[in-house]
Protein backbone atom coordinates (compact mmCIF):
# COMPACT_ATOMS: atom_id res chain seq x y z
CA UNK A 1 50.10 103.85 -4.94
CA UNK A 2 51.31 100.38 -6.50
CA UNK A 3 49.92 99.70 -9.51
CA UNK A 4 50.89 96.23 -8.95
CA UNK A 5 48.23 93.58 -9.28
CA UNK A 6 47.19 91.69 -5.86
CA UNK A 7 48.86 88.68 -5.28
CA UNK A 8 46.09 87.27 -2.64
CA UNK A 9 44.86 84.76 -5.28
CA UNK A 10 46.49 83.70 -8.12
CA UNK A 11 45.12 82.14 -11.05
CA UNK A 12 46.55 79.22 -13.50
CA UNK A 13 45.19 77.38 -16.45
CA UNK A 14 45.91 73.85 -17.81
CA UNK A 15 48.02 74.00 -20.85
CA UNK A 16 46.81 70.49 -21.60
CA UNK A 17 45.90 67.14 -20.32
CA UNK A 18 48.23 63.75 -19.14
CA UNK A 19 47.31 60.72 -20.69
CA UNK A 20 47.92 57.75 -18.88
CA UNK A 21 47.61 54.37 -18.30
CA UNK A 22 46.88 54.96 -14.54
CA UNK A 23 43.36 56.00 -13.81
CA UNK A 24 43.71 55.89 -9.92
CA UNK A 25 45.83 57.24 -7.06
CA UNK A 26 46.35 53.85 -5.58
CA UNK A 27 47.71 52.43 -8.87
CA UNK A 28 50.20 55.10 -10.05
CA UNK A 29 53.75 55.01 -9.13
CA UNK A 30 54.77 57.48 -6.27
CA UNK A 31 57.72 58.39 -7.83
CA UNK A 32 59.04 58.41 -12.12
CA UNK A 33 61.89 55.75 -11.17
CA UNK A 34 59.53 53.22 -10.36
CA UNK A 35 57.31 53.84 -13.46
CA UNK A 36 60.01 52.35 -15.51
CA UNK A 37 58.74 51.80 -19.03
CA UNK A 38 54.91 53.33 -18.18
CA UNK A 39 54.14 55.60 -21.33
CA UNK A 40 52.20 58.26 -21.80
CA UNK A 41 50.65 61.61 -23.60
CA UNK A 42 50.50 65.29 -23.15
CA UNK A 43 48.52 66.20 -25.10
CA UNK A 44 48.33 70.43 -25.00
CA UNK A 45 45.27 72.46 -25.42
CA UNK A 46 44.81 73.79 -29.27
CA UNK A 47 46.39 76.86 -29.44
CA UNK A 48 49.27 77.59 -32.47
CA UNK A 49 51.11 79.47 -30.11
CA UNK A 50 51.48 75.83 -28.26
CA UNK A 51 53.04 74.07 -31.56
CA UNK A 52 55.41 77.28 -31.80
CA UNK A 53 56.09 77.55 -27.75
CA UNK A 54 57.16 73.65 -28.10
CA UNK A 55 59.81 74.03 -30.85
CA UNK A 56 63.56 72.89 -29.87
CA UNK A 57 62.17 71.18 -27.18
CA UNK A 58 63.20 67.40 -28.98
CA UNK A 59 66.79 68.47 -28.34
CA UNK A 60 66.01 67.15 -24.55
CA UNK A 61 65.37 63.76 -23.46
CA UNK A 62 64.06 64.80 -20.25
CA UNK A 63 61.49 67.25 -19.40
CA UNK A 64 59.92 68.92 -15.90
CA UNK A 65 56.58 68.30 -16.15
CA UNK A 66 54.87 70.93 -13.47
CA UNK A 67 51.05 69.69 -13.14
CA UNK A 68 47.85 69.96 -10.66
CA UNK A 69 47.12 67.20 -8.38
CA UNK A 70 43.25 66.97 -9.40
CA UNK A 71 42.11 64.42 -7.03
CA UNK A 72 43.19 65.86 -4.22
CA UNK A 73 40.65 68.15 -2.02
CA UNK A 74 42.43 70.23 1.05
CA UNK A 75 45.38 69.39 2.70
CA UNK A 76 47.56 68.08 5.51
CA UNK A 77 50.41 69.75 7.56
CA UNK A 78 51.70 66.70 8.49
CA UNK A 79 51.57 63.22 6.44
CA UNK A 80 52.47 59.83 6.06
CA UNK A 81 55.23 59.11 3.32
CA UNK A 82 55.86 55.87 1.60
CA UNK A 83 59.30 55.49 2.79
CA UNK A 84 58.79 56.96 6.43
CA UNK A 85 58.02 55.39 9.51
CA UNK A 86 56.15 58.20 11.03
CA UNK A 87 54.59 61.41 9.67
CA UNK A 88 56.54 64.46 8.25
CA UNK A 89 55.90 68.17 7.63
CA UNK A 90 54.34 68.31 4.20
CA UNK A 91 56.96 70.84 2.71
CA UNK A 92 59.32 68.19 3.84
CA UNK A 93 57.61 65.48 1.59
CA UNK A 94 56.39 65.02 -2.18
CA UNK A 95 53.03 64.51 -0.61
CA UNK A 96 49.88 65.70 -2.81
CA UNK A 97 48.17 66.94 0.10
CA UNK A 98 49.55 70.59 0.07
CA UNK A 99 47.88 74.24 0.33
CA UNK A 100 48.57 74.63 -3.45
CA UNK A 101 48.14 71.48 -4.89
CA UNK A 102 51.49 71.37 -7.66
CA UNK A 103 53.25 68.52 -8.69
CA UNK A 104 56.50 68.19 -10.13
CA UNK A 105 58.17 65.40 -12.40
CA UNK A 106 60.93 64.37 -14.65
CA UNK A 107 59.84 62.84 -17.71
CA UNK A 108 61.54 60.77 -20.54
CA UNK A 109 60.45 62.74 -23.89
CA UNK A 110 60.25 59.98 -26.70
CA UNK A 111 59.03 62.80 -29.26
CA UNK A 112 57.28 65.71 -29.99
CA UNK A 113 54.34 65.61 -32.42
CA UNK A 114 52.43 68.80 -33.12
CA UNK A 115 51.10 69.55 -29.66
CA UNK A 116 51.36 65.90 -28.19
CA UNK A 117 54.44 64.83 -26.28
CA UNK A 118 55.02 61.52 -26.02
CA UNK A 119 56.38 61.02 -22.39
CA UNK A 120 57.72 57.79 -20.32
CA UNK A 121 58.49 57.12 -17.06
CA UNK A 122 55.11 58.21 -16.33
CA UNK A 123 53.68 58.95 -12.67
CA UNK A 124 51.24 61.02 -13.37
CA UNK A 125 47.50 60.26 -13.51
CA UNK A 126 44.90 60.27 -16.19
CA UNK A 127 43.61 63.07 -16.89
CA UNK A 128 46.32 65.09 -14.70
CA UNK A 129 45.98 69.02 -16.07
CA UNK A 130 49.59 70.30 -16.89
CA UNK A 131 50.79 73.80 -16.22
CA UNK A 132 53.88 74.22 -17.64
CA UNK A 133 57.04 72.48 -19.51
CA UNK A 134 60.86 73.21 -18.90
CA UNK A 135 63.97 71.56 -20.15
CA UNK A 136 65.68 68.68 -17.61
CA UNK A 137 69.42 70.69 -18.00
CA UNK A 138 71.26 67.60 -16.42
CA UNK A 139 74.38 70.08 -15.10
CA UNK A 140 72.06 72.51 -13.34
CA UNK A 141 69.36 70.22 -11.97
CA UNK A 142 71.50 67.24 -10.78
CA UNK A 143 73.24 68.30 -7.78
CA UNK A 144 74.69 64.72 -6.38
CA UNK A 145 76.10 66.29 -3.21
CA UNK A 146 72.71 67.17 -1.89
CA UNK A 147 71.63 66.00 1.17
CA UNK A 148 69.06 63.27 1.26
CA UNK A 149 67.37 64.84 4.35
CA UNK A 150 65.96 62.12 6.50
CA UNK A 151 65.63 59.39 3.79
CA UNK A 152 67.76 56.25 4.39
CA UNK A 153 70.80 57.57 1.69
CA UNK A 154 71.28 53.92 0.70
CA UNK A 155 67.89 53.40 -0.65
CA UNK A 156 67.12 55.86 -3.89
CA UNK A 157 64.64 52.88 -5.33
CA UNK A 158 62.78 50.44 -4.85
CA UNK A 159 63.57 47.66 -1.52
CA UNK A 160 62.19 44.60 -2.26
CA UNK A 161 62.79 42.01 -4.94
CA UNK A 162 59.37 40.55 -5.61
CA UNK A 163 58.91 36.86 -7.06
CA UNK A 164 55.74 35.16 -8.50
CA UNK A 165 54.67 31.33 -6.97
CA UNK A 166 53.60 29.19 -10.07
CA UNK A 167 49.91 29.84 -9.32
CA UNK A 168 50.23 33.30 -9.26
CA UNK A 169 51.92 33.21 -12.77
CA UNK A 170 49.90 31.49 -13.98
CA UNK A 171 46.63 33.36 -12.85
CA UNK A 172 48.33 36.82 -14.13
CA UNK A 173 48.75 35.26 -17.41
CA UNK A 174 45.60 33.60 -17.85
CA UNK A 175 44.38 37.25 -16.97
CA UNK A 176 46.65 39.19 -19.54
CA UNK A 177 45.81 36.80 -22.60
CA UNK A 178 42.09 35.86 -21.70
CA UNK A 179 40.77 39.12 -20.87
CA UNK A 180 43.66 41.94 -21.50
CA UNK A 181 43.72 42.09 -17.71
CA UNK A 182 47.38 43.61 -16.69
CA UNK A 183 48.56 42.93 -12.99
CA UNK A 184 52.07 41.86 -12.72
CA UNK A 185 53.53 45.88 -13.69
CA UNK A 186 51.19 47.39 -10.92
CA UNK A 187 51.61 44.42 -8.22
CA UNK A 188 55.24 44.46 -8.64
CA UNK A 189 55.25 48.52 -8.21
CA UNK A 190 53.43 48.35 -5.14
CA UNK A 191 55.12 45.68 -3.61
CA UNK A 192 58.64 46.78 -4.62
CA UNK A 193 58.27 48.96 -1.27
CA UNK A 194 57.38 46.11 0.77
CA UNK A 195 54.25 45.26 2.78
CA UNK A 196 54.56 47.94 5.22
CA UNK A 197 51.66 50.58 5.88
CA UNK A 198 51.43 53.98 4.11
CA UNK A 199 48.32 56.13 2.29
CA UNK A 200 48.95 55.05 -1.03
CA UNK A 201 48.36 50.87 -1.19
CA UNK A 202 45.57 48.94 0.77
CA UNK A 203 47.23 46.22 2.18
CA UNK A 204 45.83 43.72 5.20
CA UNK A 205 47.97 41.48 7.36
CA UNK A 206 46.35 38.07 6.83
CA UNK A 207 47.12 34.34 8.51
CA UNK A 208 50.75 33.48 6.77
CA UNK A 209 50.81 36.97 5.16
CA UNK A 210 49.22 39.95 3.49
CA UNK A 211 46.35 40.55 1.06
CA UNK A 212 46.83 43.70 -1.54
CA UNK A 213 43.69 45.08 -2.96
CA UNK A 214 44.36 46.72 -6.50
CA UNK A 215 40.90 47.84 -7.94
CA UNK A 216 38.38 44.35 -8.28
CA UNK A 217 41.55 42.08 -7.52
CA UNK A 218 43.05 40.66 -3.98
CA UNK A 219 46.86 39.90 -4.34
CA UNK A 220 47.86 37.33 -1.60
CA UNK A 221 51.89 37.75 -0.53
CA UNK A 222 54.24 37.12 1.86
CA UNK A 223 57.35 39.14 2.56
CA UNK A 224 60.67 37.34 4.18
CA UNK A 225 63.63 40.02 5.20
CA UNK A 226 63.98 41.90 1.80
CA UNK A 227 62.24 39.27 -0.62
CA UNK A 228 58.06 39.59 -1.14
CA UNK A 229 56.50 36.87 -2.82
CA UNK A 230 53.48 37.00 -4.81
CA UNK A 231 51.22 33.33 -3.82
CA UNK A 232 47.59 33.83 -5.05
CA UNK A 233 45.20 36.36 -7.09
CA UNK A 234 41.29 36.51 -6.03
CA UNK A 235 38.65 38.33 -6.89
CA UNK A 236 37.23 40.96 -4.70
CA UNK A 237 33.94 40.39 -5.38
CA UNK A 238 31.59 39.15 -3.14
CA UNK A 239 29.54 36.15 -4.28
CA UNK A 240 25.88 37.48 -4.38
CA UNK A 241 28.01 40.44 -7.23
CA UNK A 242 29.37 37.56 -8.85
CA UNK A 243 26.04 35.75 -9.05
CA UNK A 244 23.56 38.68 -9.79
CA UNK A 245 25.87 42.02 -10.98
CA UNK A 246 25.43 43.07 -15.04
CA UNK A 247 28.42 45.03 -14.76
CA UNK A 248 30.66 43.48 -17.66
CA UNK A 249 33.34 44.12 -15.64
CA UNK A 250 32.24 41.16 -13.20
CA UNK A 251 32.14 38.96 -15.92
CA UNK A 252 35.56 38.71 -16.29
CA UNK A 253 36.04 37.88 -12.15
CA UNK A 254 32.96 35.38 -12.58
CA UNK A 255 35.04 33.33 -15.60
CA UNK A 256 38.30 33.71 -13.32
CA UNK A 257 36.71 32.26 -10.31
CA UNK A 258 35.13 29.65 -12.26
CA UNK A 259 38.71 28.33 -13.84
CA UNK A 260 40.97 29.28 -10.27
CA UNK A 261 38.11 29.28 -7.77
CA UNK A 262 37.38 32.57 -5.08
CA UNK A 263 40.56 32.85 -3.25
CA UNK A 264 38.93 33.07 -0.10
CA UNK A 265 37.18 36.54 -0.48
């Protein structure tokens, strides 16, 4: 008789926790090449063994990070990708909605500091629980003559160029230096894919063009062959929240519609 141990149900533990500056599904990159310049932690679960287990590991610049999609609850044989026109067989996709919910990225290490990494290039949420670490080994884990399945082979990145109208500059600034409100990063992530429909980004066709809903905010654009242009910010709070909510967030959409006006929400 096998003395092996059943392999039914496996079990895994976190061995530590993603810090990040993207708290929801909607506003994370889908991919580390267009999180650019987002930084982040790991920050691994106390344990010396940890602070031994990372040595030699800030001889890489790169790292796999393998991780648990957290958010996620169940899954879908067949989805919707960002860059897909119609739906795909999940093991054919980096979709989160799988039977065994495991991510997989390539992270910048910056440095290693006790048991905190500090990572960039980061896709991953808040909060995201880590499984393991592994060197990025550029000559074994680049293989250029891969196929690129059935994505378009010309387009690794991002597709659009996106451009700011005056207005919208100048709302997104007000925004950032009035209130420590940042939305040109995460509009210009989203929109870098265009105003087509997928999961990941609410977006509404509107008279003259589209309307982008990141969190509280409405992002009016328009998108002409390759080129998306940001026109407008708005709240999307509805006036009776404006007038009545005590939610200190609101207070900073009540002093923005009082200098720029509603936006038509």
């Amino acid at each position: 008789m096998s003395s092996r141990p059943s392999l039914e149900e496996l079990v895994v533990r976190p061995i530590g926790f993603v810090k990040s500056p993207f708290s929801e599904r909607a506003s994370a990159p889908r991919q580390p090449y267009a999180a650019e310049g987002a930084r982040g932690t790991i920050e691994l679960l106390p344990d010396a063994r940890f602070e031994h287990a990372l040595s030699d590991l800030d001889a890489w610049d790169h790292i796999w990070v393998i991780f648990w999609f957290h958010l996620n609850a169940g899954w879908r044989p067949k989805v919707l990708p960002p860059r897909s026109e119609k739906r795909r067989g999940v093991f054919a996709t980096r979709s989160p909605h799988r039977p065994n919910p495991l991510g997989l990225s390539v992270l910048k290490l910056d440095a290693v500091e006790g048991r905190t990494l500090k990572v960039s290039n980061v896709d991953l949420l808040d909060g995201t629980p880590v499984l393991d670490i592994k060197p990025y080994v550029p000559f074994a884990d680049a293989i250029p003559s891969a196929k690129p399945g059935w994505l378009d082979i010309r387009d690794p990145g991002p597709r659009f160029d996106v451009a700011w109208a005056p207005i919208a500059t100048e709302q997104a600034l007000w925004l950032r230096e009035a209130h420590d409100v940042e939305l040109v990063e995460p509009v210009n992530r989203a929109l870098a894919i265009g105003p087509g429909p997928q999961p990941y980004r609410r977006i509404k066709q509107r008279v003259g063009g589209y309307r982008l809903a990141l969190k509280e905010w409405r992002v009016d654009f328009r998108a002409e062959g390759r080129a998306v242009t940001v026109e407008a910010i708005a709240t999307g709070y509805k006036p009776r929240d404006l007038a009545t909510s005590t939610d200190p967030r609101v207070a900073v959409h009540r002093a923005f519609v009082a200098r720029f006006g509603d936006g038509g929400c």
